[in-house]
PDB file of N, CA and C in Angstrom:
ATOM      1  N   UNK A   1       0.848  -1.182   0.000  1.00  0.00           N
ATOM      2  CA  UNK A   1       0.000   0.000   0.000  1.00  0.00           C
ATOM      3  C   UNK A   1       0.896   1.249   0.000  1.00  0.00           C
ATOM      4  N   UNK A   2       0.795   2.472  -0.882  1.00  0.00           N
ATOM      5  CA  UNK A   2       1.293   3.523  -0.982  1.00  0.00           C
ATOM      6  C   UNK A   2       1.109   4.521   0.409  1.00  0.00           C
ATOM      7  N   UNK A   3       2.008   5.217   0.600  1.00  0.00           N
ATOM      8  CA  UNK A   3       1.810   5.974   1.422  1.00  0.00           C
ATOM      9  C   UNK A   3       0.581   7.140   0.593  1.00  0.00           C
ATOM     10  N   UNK A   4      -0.023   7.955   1.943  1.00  0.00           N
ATOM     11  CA  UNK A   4      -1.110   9.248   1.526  1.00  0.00           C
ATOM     12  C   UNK A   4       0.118  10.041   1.717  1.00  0.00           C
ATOM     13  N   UNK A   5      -0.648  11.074   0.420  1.00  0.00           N
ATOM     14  CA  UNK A   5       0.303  12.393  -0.171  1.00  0.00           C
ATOM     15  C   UNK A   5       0.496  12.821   1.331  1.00  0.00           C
ATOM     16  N   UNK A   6       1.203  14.307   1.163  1.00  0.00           N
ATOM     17  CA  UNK A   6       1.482  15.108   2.294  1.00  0.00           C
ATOM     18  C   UNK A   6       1.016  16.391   1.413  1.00  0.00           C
ATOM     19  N   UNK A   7       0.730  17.327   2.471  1.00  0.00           N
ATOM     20  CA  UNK A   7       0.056  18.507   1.991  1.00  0.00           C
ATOM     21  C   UNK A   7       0.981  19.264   1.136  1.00  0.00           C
ATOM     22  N   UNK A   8       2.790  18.947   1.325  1.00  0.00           N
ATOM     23  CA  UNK A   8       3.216  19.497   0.190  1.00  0.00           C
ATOM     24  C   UNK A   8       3.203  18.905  -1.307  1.00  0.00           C
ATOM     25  N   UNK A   9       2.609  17.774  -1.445  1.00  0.00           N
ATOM     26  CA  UNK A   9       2.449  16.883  -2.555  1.00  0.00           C
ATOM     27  C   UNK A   9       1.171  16.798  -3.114  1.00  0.00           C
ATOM     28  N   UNK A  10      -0.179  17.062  -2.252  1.00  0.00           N
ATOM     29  CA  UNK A  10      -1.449  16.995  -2.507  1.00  0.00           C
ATOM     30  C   UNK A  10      -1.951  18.051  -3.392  1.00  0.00           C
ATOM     31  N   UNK A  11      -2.707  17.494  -4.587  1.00  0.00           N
ATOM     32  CA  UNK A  11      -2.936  18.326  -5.648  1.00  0.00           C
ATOM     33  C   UNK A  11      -4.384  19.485  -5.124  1.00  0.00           C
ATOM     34  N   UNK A  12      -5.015  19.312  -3.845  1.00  0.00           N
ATOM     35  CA  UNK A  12      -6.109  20.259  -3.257  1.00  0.00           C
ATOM     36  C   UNK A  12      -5.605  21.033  -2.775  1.00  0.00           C
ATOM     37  N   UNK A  13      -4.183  20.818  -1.714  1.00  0.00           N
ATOM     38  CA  UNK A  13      -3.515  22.120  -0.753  1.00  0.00           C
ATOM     39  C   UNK A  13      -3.161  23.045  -1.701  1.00  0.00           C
ATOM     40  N   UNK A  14      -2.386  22.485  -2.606  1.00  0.00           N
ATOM     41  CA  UNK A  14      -1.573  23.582  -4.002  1.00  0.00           C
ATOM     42  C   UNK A  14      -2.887  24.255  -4.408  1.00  0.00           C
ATOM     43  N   UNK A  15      -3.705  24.023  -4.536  1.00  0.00           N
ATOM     44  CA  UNK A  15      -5.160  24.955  -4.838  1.00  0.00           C
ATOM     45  C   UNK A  15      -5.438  25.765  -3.768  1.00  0.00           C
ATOM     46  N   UNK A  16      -5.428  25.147  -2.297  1.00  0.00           N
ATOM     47  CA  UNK A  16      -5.731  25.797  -1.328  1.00  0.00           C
ATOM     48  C   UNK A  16      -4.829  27.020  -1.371  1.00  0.00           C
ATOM     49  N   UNK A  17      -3.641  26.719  -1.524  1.00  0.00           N
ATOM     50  CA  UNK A  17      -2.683  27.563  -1.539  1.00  0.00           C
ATOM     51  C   UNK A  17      -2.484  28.739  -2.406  1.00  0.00           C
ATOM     52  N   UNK A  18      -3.183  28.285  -3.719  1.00  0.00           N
ATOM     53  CA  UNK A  18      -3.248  29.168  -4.956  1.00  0.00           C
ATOM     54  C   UNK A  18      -1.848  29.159  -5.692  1.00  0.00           C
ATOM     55  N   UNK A  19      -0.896  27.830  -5.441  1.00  0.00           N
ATOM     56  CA  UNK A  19       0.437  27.551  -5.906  1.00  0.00           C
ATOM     57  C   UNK A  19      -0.226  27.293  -7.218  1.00  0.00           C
ATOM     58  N   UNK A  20      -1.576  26.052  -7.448  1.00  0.00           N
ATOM     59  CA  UNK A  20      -2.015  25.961  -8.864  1.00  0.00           C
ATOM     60  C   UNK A  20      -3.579  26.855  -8.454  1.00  0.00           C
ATOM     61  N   UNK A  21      -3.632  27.752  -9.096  1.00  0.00           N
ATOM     62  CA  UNK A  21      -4.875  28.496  -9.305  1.00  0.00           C
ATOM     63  C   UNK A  21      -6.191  27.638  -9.883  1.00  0.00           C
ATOM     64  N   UNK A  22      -6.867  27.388  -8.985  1.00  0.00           N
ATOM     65  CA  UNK A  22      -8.075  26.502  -9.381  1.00  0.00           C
ATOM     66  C   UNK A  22      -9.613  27.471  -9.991  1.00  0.00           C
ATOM     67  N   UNK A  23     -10.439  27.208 -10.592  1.00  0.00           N
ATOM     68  CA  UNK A  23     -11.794  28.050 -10.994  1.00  0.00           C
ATOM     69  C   UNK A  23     -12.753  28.369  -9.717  1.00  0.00           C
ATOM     70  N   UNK A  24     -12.008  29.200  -8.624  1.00  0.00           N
ATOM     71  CA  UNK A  24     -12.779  28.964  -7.824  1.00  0.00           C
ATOM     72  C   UNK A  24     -14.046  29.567  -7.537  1.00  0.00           C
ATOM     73  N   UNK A  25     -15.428  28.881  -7.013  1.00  0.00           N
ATOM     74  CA  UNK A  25     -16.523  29.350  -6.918  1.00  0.00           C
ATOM     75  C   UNK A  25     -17.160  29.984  -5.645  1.00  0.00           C
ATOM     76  N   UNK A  26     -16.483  29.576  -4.356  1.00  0.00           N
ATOM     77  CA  UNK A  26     -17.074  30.469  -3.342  1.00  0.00           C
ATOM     78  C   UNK A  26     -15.897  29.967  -2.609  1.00  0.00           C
ATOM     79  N   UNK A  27     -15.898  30.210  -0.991  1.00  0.00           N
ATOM     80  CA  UNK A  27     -14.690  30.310   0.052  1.00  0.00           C
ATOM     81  C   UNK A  27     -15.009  30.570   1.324  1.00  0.00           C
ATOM     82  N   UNK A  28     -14.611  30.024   2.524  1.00  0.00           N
ATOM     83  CA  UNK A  28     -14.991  30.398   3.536  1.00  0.00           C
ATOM     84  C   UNK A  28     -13.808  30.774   4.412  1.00  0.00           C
ATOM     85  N   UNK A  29     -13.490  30.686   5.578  1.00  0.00           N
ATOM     86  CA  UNK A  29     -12.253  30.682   6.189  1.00  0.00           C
ATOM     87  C   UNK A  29     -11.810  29.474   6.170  1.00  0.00           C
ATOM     88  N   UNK A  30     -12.776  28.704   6.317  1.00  0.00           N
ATOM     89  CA  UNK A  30     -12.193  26.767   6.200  1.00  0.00           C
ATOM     90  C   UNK A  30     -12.187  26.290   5.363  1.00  0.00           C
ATOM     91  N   UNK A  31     -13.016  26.765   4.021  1.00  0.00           N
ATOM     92  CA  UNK A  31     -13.060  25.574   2.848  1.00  0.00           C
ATOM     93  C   UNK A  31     -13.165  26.368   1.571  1.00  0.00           C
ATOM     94  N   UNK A  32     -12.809  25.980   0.532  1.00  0.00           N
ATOM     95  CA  UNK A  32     -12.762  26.173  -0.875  1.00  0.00           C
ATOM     96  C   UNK A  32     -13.370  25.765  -1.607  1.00  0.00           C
ATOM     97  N   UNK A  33     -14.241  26.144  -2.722  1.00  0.00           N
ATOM     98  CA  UNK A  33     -15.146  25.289  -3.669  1.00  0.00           C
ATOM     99  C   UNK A  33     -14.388  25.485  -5.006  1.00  0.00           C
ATOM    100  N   UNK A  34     -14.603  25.096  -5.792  1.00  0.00           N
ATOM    101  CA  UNK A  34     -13.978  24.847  -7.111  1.00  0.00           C
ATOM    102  C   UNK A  34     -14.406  24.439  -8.309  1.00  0.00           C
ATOM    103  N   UNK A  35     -14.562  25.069  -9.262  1.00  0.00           N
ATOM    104  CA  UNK A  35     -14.763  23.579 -10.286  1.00  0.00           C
ATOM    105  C   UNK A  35     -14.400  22.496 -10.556  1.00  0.00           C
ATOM    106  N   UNK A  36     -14.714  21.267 -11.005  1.00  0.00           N
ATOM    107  CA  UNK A  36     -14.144  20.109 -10.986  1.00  0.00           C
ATOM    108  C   UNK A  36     -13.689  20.297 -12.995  1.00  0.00           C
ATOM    109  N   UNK A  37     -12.496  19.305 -12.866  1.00  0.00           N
ATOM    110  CA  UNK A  37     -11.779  19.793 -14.075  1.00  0.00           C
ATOM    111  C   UNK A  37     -12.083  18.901 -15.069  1.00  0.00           C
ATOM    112  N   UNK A  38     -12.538  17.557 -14.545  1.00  0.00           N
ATOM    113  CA  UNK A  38     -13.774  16.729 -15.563  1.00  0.00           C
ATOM    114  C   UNK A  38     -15.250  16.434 -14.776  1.00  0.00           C
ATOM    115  N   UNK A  39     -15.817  17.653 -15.533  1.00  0.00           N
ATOM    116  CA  UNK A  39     -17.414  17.738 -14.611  1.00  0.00           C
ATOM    117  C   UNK A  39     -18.036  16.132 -15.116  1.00  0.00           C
ATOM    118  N   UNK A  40     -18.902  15.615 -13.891  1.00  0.00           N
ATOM    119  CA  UNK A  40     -19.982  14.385 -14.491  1.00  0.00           C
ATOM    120  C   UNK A  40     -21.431  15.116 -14.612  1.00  0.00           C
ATOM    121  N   UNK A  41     -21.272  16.256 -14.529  1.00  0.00           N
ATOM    122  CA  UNK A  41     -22.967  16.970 -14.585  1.00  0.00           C
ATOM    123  C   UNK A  41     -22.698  18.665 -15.121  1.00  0.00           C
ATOM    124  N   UNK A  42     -23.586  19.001 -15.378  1.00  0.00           N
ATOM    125  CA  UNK A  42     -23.520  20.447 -15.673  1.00  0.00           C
ATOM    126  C   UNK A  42     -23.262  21.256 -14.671  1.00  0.00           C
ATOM    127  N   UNK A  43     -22.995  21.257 -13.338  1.00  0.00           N
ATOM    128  CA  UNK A  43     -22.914  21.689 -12.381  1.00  0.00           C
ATOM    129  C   UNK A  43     -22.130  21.002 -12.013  1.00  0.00           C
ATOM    130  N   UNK A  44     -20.936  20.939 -11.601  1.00  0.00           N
ATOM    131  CA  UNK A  44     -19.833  19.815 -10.734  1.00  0.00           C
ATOM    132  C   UNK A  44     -18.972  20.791  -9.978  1.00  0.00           C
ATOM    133  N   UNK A  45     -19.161  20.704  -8.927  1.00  0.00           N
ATOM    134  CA  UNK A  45     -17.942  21.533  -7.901  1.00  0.00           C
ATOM    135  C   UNK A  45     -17.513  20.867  -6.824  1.00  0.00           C
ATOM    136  N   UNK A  46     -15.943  21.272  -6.414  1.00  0.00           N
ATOM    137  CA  UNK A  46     -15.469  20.136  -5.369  1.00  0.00           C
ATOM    138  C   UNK A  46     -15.693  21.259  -4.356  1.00  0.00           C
ATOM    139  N   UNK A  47     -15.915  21.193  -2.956  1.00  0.00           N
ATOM    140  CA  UNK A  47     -15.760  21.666  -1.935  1.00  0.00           C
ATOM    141  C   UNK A  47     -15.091  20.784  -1.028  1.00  0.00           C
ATOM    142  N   UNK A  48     -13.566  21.315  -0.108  1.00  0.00           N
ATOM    143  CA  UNK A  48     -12.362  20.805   0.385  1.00  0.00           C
ATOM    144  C   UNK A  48     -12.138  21.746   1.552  1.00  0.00           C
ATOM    145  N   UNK A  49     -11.512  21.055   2.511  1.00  0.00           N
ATOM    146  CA  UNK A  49     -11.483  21.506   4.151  1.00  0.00           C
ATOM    147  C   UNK A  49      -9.988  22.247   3.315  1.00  0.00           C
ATOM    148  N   UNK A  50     -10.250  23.366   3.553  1.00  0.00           N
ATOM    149  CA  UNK A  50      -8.992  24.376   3.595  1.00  0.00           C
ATOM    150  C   UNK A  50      -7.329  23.601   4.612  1.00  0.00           C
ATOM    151  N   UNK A  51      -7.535  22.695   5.643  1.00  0.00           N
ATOM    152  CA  UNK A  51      -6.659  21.994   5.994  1.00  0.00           C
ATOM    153  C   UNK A  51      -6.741  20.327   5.217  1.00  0.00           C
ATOM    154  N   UNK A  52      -5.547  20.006   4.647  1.00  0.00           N
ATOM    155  CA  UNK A  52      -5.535  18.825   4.673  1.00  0.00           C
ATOM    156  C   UNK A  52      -5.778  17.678   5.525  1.00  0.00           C
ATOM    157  N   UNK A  53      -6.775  16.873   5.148  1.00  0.00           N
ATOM    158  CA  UNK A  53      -7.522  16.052   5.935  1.00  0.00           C
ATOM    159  C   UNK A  53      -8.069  15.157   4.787  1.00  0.00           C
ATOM    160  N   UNK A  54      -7.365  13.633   4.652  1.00  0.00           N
ATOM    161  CA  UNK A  54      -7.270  12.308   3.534  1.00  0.00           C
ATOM    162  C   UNK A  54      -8.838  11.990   3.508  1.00  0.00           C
ATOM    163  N   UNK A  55      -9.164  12.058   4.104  1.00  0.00           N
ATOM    164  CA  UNK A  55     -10.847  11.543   3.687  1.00  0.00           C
ATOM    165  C   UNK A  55     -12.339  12.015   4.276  1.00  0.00           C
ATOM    166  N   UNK A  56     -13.289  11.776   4.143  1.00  0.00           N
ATOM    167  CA  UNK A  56     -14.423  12.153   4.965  1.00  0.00           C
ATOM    168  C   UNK A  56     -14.779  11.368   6.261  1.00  0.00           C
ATOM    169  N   UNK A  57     -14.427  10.346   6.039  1.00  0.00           N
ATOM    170  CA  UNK A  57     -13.833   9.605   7.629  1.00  0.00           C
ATOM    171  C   UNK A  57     -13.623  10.526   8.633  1.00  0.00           C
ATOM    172  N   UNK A  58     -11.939  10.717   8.274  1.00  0.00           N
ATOM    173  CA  UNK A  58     -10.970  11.429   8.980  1.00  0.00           C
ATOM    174  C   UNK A  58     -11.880  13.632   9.135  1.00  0.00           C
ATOM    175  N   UNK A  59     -12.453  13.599   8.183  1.00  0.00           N
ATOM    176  CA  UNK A  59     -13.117  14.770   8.535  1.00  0.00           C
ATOM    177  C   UNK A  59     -13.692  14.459   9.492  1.00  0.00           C
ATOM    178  N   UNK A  60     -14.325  13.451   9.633  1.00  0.00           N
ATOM    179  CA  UNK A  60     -15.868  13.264  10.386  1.00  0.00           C
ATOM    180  C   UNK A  60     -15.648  13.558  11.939  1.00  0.00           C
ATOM    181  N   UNK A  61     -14.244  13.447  12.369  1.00  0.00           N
ATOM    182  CA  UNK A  61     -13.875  13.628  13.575  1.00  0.00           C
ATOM    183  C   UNK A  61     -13.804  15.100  14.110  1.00  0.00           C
ATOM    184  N   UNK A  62     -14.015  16.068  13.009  1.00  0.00           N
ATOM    185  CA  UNK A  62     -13.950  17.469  13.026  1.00  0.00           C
ATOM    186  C   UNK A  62     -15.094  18.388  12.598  1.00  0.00           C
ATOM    187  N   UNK A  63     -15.803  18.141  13.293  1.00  0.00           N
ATOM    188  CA  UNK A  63     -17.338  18.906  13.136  1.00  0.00           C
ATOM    189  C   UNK A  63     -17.579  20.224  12.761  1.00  0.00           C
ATOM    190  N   UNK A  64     -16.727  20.885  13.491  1.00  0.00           N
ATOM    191  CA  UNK A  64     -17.008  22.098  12.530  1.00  0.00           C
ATOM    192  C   UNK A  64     -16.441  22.148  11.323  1.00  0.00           C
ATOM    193  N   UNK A  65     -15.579  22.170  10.895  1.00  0.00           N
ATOM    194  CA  UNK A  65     -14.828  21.776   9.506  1.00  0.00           C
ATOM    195  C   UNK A  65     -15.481  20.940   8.745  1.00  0.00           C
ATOM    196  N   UNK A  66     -16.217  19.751   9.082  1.00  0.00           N
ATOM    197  CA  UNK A  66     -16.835  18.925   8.183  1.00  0.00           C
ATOM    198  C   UNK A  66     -18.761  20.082   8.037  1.00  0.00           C
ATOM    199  N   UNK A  67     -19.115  20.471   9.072  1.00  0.00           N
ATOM    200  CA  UNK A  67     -20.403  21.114   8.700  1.00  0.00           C
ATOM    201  C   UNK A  67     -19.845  22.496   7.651  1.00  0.00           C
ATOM    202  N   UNK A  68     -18.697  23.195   7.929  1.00  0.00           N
ATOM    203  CA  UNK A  68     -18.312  24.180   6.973  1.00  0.00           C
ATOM    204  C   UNK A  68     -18.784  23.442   5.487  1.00  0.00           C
ATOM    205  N   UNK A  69     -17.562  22.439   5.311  1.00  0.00           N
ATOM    206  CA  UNK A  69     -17.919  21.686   3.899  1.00  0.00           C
ATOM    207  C   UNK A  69     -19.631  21.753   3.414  1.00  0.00           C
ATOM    208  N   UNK A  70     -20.160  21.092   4.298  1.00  0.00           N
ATOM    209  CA  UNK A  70     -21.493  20.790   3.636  1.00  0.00           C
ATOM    210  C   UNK A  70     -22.316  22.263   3.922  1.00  0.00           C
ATOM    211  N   UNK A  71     -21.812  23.045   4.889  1.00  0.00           N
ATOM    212  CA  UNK A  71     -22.457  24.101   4.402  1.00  0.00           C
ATOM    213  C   UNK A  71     -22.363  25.202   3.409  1.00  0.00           C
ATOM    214  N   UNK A  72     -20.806  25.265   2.646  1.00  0.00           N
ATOM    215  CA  UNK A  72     -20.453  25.704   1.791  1.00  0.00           C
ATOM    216  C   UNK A  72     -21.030  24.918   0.465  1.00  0.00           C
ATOM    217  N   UNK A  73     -21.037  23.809   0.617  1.00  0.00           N
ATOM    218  CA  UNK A  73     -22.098  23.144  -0.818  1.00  0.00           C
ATOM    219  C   UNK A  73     -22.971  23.619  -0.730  1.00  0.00           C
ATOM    220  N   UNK A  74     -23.697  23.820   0.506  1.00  0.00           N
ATOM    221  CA  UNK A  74     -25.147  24.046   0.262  1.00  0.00           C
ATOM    222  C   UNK A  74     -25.403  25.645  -0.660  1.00  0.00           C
ATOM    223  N   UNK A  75     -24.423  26.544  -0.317  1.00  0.00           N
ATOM    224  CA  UNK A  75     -24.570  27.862  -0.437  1.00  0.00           C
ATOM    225  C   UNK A  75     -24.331  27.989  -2.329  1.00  0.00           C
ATOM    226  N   UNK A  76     -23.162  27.427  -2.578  1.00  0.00           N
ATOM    227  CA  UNK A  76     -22.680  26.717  -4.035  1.00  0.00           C
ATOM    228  C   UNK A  76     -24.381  26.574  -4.822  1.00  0.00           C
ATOM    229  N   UNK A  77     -24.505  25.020  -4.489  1.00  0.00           N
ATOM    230  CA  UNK A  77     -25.885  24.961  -4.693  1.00  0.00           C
ATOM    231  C   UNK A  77     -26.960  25.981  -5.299  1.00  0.00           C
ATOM    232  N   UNK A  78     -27.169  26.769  -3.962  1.00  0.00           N
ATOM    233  CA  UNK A  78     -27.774  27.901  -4.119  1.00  0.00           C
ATOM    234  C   UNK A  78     -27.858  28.586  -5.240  1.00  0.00           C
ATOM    235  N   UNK A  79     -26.446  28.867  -5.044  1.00  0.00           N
ATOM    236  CA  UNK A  79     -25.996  30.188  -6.506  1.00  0.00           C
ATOM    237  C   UNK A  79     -25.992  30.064  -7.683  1.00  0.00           C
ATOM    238  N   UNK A  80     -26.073  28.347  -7.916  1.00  0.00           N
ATOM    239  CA  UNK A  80     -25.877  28.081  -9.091  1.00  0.00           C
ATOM    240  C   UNK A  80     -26.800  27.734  -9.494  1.00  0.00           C
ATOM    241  N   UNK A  81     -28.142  27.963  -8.812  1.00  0.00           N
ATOM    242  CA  UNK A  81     -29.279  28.175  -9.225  1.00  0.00           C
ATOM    243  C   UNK A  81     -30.412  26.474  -9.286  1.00  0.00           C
ATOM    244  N   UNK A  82     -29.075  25.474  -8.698  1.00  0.00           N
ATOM    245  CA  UNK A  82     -30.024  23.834  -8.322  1.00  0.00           C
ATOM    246  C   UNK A  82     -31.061  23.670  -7.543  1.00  0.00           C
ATOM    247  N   UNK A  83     -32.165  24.964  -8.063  1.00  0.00           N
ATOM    248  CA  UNK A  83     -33.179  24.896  -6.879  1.00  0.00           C
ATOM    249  C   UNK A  83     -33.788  23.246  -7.265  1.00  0.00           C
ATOM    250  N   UNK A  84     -34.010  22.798  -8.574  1.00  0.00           N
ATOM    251  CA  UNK A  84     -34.326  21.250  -8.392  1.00  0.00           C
ATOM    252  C   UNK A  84     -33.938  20.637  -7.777  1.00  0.00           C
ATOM    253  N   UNK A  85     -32.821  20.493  -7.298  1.00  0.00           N
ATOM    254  CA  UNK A  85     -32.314  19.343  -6.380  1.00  0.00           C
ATOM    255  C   UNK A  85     -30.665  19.160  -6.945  1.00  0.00           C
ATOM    256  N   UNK A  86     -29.829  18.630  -6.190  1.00  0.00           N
ATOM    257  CA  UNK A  86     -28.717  18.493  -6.183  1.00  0.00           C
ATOM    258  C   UNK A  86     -28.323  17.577  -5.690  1.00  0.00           C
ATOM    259  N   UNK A  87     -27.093  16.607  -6.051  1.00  0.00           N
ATOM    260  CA  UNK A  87     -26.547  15.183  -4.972  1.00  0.00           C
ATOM    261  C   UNK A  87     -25.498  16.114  -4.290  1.00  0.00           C
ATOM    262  N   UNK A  88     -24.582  15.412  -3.698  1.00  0.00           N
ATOM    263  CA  UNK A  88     -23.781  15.790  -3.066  1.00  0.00           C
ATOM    264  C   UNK A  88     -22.545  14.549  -1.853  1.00  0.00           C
ATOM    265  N   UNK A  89     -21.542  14.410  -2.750  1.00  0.00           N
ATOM    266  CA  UNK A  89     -20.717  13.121  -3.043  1.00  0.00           C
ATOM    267  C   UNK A  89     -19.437  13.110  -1.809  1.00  0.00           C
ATOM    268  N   UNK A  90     -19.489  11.952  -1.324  1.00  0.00           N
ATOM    269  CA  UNK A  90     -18.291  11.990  -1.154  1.00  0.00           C
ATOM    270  C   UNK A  90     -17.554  10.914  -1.481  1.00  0.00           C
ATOM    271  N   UNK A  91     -16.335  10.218  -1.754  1.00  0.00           N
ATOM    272  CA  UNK A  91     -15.968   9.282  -2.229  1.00  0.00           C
ATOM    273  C   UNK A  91     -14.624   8.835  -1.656  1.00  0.00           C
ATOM    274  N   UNK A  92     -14.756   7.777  -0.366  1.00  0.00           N
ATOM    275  CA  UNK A  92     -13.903   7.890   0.686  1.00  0.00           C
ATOM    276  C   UNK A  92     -13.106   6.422   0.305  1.00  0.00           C
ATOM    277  N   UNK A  93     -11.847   6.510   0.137  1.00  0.00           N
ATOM    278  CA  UNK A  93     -10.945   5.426  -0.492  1.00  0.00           C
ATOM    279  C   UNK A  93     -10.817   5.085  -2.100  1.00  0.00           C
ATOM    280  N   UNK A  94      -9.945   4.496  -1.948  1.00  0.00           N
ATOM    281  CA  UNK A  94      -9.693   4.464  -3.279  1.00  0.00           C
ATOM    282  C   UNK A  94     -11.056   3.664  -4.368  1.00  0.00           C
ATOM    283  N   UNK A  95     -11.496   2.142  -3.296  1.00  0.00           N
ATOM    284  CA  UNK A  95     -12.597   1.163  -3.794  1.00  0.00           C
ATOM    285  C   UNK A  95     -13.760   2.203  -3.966  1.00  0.00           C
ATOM    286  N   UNK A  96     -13.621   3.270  -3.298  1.00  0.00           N
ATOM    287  CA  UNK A  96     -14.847   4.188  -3.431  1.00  0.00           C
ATOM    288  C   UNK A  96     -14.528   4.989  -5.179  1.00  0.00           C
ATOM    289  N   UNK A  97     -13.611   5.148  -5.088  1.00  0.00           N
ATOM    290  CA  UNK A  97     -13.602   6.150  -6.730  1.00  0.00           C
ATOM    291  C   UNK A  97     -12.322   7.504  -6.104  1.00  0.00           C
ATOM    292  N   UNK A  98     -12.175   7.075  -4.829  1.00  0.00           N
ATOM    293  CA  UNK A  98     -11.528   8.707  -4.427  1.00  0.00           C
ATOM    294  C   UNK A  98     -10.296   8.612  -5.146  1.00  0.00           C
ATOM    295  N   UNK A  99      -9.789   9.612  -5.532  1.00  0.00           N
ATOM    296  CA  UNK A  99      -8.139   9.665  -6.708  1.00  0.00           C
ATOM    297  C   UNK A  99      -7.192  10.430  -6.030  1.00  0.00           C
ATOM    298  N   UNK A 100      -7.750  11.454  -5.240  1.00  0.00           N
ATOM    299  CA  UNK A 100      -7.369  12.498  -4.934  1.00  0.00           C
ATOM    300  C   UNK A 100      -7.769  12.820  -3.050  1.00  0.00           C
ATOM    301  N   UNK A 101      -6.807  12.379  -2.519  1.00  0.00           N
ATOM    302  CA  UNK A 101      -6.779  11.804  -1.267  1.00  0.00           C
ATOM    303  C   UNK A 101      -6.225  12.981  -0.212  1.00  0.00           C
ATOM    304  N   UNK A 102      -7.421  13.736  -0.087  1.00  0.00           N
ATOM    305  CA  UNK A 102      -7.513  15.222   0.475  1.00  0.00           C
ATOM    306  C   UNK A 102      -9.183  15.297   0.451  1.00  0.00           C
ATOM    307  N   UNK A 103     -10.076  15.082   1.767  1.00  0.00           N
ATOM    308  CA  UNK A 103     -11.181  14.984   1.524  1.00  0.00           C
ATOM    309  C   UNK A 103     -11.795  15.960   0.600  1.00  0.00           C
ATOM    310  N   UNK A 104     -13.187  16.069  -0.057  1.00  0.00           N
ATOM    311  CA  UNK A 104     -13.619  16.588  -0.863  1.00  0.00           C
ATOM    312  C   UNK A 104     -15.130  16.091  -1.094  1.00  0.00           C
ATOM    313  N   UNK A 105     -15.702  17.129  -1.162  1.00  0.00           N
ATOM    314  CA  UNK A 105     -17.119  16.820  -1.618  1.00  0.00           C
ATOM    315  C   UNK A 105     -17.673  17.307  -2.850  1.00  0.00           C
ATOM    316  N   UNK A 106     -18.581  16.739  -3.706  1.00  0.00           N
ATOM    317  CA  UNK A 106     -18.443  16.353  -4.691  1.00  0.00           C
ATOM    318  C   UNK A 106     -19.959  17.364  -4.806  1.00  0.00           C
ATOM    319  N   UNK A 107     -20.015  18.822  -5.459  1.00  0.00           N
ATOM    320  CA  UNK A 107     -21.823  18.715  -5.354  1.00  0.00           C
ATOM    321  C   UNK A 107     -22.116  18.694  -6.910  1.00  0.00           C
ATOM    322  N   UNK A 108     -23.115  18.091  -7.663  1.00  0.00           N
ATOM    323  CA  UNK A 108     -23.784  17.874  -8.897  1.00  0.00           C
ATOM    324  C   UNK A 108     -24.859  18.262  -8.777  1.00  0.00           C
ATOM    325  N   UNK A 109     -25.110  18.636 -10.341  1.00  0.00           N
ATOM    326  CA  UNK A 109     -26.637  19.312 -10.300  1.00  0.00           C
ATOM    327  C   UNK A 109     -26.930  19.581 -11.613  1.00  0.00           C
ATOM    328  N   UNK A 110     -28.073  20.319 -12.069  1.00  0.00           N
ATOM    329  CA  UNK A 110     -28.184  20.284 -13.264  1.00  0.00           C
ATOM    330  C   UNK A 110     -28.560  19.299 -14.506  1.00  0.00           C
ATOM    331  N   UNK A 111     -28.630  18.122 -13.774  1.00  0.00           N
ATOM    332  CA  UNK A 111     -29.124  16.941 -14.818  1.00  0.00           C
ATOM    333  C   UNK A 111     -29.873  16.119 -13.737  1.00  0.00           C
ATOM    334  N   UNK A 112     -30.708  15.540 -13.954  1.00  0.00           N
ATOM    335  CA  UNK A 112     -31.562  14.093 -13.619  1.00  0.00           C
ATOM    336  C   UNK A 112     -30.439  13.241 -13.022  1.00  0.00           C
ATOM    337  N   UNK A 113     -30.677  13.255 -11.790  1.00  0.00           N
ATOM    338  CA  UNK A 113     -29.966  11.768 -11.025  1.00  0.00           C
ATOM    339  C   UNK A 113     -30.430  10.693 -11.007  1.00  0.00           C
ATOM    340  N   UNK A 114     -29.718   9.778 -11.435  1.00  0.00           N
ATOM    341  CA  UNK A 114     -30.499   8.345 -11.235  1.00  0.00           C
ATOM    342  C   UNK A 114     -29.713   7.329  -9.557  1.00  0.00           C
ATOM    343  N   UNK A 115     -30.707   6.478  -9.584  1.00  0.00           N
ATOM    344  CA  UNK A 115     -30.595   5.229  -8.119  1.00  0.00           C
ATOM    345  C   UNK A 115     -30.671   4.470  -8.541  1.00  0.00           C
ATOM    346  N   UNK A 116     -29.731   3.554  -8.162  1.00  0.00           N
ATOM    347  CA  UNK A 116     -28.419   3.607  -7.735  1.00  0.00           C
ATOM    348  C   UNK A 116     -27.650   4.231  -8.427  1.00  0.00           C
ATOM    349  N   UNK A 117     -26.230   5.190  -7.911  1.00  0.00           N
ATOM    350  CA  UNK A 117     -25.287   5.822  -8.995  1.00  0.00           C
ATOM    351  C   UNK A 117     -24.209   4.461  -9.197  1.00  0.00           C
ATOM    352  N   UNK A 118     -23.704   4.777 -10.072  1.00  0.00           N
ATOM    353  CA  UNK A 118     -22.354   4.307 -10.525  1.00  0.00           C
ATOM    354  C   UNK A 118     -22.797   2.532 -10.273  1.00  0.00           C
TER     355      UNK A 118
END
């Protein structure tokens, strides 16, 4: 098993950081939203704990930081006008789909969701 990046290696901090300038869509003191750089919906934005933190697990232990996240989707959401409805992803390990191992939430919108995904 590979070691998890370190925040000087993780491709979200370098965004956090603005080392790589990401499309960003809103911001809080804790978290960053973004565009995602291969959308799965017409609406795709990542929202990420401004501190490095490998998964939503490992968020989950940090309540305010993890409600920032989902309350910064929610606001995202908002603006971007998903008054229909919106999912809102997280994808914790690799068996899950996660690539990019710096938690992150995933919000979609704009198209018809189907059940079960993926």
């Amino acid at each position: 098993m590979s070691e998890a990046p370190t925040p000087s290696d993780c491709l979200f901090c370098r965004f956090v950081s603005r080392e790589i300038e990401p499309d960003v869509v809103a911001e809080t003191d804790r978290s960053l939203a973004f565009r995602d750089i291969n959308p799965q919906a017409p609406t795709h934005v990542l929202v990420v704990p401004k501190r490095h933190v490998e998964n939503a697990g490992a968020l989950a232990v940090h309540a305010e930081e993890l409600a920032d996240v989902v309350s910064l989707a929610r606001d995202v959401a908002a603006a971007e006008g998903l008054d229909g409805g919106y999912r809102l992803v997280f994808n914790t390990g690799a068996e899950a789909g996660q690539t990019v191992f710096h938690a992150h939430l995933h919000v979609l919108g704009g198209r018809s969701m189907q059940w079960p995904p993926g």
